[in-house]
PDB file of N, CA and C in Angstrom:
ATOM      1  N   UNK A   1      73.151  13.290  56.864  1.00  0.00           N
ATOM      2  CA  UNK A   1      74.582  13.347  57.026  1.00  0.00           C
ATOM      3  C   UNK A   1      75.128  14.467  56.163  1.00  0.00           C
ATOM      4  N   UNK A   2      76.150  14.748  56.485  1.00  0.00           N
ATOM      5  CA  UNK A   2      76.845  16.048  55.668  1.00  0.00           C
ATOM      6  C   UNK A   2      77.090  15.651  54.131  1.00  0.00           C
ATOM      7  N   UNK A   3      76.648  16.187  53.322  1.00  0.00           N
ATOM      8  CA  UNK A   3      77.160  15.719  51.950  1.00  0.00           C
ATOM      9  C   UNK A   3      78.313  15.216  51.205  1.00  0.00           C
ATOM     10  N   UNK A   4      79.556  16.238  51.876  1.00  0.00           N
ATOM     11  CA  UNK A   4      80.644  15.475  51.766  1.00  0.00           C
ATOM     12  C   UNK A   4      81.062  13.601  52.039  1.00  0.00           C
ATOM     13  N   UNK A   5      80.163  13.013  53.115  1.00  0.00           N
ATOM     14  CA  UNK A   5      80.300  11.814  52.921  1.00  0.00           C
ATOM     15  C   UNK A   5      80.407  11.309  52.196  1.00  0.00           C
ATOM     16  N   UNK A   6      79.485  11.802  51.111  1.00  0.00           N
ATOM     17  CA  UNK A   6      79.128  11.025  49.899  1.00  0.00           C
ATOM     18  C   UNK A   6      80.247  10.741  48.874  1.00  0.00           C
ATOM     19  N   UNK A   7      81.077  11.295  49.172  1.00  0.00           N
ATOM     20  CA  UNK A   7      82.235  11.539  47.946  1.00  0.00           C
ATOM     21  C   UNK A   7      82.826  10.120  47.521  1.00  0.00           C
ATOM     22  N   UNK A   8      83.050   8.962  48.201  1.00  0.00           N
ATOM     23  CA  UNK A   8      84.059   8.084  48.607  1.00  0.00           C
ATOM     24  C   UNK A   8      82.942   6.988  47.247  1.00  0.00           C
ATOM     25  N   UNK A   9      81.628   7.523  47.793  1.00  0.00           N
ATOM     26  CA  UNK A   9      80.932   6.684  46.474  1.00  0.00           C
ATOM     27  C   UNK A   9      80.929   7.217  45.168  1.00  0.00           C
ATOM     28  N   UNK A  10      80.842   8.193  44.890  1.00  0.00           N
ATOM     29  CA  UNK A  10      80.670   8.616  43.446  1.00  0.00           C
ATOM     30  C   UNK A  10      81.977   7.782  42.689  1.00  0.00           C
ATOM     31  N   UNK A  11      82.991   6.898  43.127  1.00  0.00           N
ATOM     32  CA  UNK A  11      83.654   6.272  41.785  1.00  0.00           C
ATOM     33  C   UNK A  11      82.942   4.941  41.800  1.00  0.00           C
ATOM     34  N   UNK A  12      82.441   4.208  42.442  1.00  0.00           N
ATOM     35  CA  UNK A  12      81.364   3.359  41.912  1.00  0.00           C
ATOM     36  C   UNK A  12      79.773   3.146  42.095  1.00  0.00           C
ATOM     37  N   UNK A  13      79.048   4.299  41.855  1.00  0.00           N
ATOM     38  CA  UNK A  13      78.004   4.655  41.208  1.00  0.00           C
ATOM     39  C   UNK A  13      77.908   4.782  40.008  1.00  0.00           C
ATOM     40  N   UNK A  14      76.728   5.159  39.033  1.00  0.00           N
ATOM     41  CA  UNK A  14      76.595   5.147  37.696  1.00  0.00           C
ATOM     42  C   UNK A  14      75.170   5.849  37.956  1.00  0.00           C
ATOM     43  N   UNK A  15      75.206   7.204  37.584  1.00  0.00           N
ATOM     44  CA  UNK A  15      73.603   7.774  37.945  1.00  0.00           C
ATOM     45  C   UNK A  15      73.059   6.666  36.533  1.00  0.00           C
ATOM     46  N   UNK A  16      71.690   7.690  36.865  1.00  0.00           N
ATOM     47  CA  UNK A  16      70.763   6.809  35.638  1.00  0.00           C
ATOM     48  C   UNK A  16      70.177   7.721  35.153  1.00  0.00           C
ATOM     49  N   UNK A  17      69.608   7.642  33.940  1.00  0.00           N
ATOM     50  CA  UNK A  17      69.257   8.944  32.992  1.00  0.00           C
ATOM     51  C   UNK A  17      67.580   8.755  33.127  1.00  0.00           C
ATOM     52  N   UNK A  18      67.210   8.963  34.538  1.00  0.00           N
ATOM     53  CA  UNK A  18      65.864   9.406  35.119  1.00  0.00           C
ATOM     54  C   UNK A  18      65.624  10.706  35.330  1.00  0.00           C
ATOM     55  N   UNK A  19      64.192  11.623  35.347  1.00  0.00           N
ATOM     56  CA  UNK A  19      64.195  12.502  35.956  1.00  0.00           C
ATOM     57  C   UNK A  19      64.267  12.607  37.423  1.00  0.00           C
ATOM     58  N   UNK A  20      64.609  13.505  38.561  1.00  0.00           N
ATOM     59  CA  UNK A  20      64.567  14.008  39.560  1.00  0.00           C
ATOM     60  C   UNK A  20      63.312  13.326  40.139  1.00  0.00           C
ATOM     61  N   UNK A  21      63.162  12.270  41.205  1.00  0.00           N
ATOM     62  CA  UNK A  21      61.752  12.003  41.981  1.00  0.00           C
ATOM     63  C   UNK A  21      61.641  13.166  43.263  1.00  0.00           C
ATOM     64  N   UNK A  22      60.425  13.557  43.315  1.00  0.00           N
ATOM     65  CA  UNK A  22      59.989  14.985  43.957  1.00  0.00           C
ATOM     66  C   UNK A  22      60.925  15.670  44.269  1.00  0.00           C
ATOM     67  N   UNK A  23      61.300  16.529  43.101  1.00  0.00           N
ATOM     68  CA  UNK A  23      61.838  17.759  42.855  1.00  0.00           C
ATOM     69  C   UNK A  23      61.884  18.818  43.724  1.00  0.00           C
ATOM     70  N   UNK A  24      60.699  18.621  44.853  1.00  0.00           N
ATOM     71  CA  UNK A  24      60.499  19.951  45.782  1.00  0.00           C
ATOM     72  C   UNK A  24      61.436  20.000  46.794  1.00  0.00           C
ATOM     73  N   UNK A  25      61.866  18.271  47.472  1.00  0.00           N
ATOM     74  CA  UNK A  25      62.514  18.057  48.225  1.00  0.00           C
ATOM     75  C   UNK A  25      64.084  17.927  47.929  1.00  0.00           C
ATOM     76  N   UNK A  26      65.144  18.674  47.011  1.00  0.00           N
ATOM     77  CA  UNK A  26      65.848  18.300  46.597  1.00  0.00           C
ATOM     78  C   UNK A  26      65.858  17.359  45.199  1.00  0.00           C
ATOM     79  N   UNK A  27      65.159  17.178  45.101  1.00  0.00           N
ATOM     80  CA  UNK A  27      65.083  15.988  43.847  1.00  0.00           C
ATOM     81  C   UNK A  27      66.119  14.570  44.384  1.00  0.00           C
ATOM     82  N   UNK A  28      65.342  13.566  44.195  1.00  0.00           N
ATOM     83  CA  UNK A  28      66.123  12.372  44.441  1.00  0.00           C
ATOM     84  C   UNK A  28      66.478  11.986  42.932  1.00  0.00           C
ATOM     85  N   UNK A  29      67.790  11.657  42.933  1.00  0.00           N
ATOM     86  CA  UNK A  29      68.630  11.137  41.578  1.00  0.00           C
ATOM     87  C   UNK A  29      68.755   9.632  42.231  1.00  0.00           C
ATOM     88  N   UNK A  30      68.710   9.067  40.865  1.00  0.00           N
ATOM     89  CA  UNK A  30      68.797   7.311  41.056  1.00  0.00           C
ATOM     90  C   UNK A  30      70.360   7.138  40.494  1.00  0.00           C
ATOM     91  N   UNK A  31      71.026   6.177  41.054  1.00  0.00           N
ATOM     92  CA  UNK A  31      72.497   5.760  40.831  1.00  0.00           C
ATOM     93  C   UNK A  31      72.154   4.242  40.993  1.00  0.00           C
ATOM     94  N   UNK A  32      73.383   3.630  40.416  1.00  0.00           N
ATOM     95  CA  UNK A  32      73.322   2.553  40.013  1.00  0.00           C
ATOM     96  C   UNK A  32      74.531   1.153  39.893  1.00  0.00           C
ATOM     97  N   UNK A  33      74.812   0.336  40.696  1.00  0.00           N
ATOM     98  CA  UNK A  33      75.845   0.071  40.987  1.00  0.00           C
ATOM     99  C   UNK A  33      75.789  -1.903  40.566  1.00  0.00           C
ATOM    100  N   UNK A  34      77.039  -2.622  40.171  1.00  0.00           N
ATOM    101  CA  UNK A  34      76.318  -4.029  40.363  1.00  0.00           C
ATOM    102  C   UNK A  34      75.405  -4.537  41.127  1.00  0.00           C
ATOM    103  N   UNK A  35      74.294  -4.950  41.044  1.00  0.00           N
ATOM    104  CA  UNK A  35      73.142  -5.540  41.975  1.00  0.00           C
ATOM    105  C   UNK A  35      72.604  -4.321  43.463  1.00  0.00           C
ATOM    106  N   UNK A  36      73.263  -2.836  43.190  1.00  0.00           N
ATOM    107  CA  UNK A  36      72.667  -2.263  43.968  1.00  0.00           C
ATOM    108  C   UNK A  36      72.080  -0.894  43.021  1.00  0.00           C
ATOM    109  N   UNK A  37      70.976  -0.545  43.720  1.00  0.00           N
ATOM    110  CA  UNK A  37      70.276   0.834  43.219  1.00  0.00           C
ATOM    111  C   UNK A  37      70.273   2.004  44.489  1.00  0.00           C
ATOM    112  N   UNK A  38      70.277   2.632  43.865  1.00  0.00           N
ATOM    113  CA  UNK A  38      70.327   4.108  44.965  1.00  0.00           C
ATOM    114  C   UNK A  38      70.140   5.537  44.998  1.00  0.00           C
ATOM    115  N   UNK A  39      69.000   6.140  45.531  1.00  0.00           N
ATOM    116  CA  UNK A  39      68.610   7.063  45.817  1.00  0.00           C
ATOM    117  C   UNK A  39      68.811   7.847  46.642  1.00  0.00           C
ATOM    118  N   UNK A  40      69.291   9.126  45.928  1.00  0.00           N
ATOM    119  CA  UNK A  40      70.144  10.255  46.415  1.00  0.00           C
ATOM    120  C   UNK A  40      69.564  11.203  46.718  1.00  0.00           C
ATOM    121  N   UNK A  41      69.225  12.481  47.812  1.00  0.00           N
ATOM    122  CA  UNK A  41      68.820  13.387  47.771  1.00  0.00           C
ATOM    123  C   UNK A  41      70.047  14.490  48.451  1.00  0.00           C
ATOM    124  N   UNK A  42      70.652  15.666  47.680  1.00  0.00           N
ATOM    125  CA  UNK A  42      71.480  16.253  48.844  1.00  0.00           C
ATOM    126  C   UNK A  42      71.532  17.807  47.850  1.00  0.00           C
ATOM    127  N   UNK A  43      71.783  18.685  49.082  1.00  0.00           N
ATOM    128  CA  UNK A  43      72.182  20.045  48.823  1.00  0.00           C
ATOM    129  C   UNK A  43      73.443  20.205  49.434  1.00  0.00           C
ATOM    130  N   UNK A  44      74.289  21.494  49.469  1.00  0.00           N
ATOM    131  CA  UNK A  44      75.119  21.817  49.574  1.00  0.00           C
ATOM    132  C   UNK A  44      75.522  21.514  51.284  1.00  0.00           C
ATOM    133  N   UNK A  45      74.717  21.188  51.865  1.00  0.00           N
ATOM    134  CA  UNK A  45      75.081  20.951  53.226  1.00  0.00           C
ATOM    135  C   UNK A  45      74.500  19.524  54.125  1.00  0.00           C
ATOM    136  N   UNK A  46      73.508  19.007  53.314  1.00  0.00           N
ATOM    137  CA  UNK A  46      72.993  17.715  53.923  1.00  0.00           C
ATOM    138  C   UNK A  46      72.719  16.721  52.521  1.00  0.00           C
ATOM    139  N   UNK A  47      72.811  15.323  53.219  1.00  0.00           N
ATOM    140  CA  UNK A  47      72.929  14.223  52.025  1.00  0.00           C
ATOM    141  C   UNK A  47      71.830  13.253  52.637  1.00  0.00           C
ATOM    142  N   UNK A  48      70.745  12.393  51.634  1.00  0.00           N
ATOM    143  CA  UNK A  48      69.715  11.100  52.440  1.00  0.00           C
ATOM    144  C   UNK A  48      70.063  10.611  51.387  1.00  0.00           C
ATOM    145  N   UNK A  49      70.641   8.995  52.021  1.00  0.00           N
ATOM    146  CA  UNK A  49      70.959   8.547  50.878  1.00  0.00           C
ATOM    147  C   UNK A  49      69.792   6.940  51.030  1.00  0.00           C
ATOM    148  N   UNK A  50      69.530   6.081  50.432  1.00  0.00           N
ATOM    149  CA  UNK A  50      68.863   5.023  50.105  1.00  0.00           C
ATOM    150  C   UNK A  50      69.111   3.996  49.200  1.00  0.00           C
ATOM    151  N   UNK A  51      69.471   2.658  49.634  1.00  0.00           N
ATOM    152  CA  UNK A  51      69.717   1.760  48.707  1.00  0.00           C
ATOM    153  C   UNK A  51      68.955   0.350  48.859  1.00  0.00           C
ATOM    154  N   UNK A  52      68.548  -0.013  47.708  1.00  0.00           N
ATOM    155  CA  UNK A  52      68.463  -0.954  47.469  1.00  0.00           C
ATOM    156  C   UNK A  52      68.791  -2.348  46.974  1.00  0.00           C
ATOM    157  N   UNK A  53      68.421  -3.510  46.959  1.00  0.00           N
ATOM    158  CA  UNK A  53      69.516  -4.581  46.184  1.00  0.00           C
ATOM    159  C   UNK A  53      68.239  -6.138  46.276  1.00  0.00           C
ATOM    160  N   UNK A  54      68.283  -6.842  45.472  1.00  0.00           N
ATOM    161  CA  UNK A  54      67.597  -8.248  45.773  1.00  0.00           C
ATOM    162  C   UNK A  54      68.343  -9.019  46.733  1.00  0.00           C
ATOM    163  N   UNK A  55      69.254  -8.736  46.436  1.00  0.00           N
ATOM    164  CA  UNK A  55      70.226  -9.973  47.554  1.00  0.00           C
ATOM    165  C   UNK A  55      71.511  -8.853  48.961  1.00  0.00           C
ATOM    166  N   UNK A  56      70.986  -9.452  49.540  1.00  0.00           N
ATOM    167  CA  UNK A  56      71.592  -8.506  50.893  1.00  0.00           C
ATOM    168  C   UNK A  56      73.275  -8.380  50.821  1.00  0.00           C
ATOM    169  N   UNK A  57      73.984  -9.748  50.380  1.00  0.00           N
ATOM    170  CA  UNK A  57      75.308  -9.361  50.061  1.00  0.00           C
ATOM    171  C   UNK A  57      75.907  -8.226  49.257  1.00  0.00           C
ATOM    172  N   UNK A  58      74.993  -7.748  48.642  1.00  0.00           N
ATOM    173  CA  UNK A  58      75.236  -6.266  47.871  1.00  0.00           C
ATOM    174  C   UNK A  58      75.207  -5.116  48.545  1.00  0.00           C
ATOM    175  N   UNK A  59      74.731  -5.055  49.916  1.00  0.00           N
ATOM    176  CA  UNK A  59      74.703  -3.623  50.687  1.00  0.00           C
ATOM    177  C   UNK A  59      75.992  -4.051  51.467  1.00  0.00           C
ATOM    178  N   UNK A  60      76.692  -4.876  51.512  1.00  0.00           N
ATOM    179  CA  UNK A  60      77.716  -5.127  52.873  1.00  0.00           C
ATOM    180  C   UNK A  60      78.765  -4.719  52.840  1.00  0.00           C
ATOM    181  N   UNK A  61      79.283  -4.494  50.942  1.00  0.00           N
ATOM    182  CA  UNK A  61      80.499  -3.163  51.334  1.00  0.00           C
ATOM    183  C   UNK A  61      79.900  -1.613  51.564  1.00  0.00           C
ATOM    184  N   UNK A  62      78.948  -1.553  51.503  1.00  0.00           N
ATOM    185  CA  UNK A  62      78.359   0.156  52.233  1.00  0.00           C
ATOM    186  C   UNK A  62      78.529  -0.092  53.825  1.00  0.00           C
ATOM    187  N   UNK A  63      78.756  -0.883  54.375  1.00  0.00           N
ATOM    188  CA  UNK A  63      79.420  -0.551  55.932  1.00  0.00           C
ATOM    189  C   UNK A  63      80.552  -0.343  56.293  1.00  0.00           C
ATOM    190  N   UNK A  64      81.208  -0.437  55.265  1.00  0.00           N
ATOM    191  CA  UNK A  64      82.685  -0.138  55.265  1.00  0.00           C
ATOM    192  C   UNK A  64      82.624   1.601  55.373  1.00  0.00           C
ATOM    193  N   UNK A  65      81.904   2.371  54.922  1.00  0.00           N
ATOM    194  CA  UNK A  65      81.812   3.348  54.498  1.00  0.00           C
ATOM    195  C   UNK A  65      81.472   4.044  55.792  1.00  0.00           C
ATOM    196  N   UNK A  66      81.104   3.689  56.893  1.00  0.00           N
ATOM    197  CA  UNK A  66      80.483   3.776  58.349  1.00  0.00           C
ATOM    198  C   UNK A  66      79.851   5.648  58.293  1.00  0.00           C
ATOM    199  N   UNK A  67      78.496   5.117  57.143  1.00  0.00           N
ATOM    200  CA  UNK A  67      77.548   6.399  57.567  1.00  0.00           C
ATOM    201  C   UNK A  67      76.989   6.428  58.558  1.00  0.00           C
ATOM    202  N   UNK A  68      75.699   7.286  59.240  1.00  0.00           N
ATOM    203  CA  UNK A  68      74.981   6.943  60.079  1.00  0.00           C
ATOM    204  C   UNK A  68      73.369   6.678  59.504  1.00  0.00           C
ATOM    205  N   UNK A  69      73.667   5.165  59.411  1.00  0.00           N
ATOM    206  CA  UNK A  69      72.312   4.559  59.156  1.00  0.00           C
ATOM    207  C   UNK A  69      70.989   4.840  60.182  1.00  0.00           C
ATOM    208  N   UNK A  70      70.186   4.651  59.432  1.00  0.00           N
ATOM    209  CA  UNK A  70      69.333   4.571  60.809  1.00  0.00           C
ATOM    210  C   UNK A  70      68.384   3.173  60.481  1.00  0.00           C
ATOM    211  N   UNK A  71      68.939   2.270  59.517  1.00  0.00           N
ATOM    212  CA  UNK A  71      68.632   1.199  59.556  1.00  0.00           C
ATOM    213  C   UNK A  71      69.542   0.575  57.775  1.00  0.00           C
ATOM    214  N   UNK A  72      69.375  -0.622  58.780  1.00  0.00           N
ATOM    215  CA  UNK A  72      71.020  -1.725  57.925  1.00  0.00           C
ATOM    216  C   UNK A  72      70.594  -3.293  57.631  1.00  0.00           C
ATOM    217  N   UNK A  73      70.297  -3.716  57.062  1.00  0.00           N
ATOM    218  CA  UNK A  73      69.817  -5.171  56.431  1.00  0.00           C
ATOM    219  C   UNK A  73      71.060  -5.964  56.191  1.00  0.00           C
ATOM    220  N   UNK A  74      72.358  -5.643  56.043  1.00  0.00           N
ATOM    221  CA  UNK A  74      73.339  -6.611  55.756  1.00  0.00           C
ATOM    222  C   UNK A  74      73.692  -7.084  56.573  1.00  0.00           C
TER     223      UNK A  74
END
């Protein structure tokens, strides 16, 4: 997705003071939210984003956000 999507999250994220996971590809940055985690990869023109959570009620306000998933567990 275009990177700009991403904007609407950065006020409740919290990166995490990890290094970059494979650096070649953009580097994925880890963020960090109540009961959700999330892995970021983006350049100036494309964004992959990835989240995780133990309990599924934690991804269900990210549909509000109507990216294009290409797969959704909540």
């Amino acid at each position: 997705m275009p990177a700009e999507r991403l904007e609407p999250l950065w006020s409740s994220l919290r990166p995490l003071p990890l290094r970059p996971y494979m650096p070649a590809y953009g580097g994925h940055l880890f963020y960090a939210a109540p009961g959700l985690l999330a892995s970021i990869s983006a350049d100036e023109n494309e964004a992959d984003a990835a989240f995780g959570t133990r309990h599924r009620e934690s991804l269900a306000p990210l549909k509000a956000y109507d990216f294009p998933w290409s797969r959704f567990d909540a």
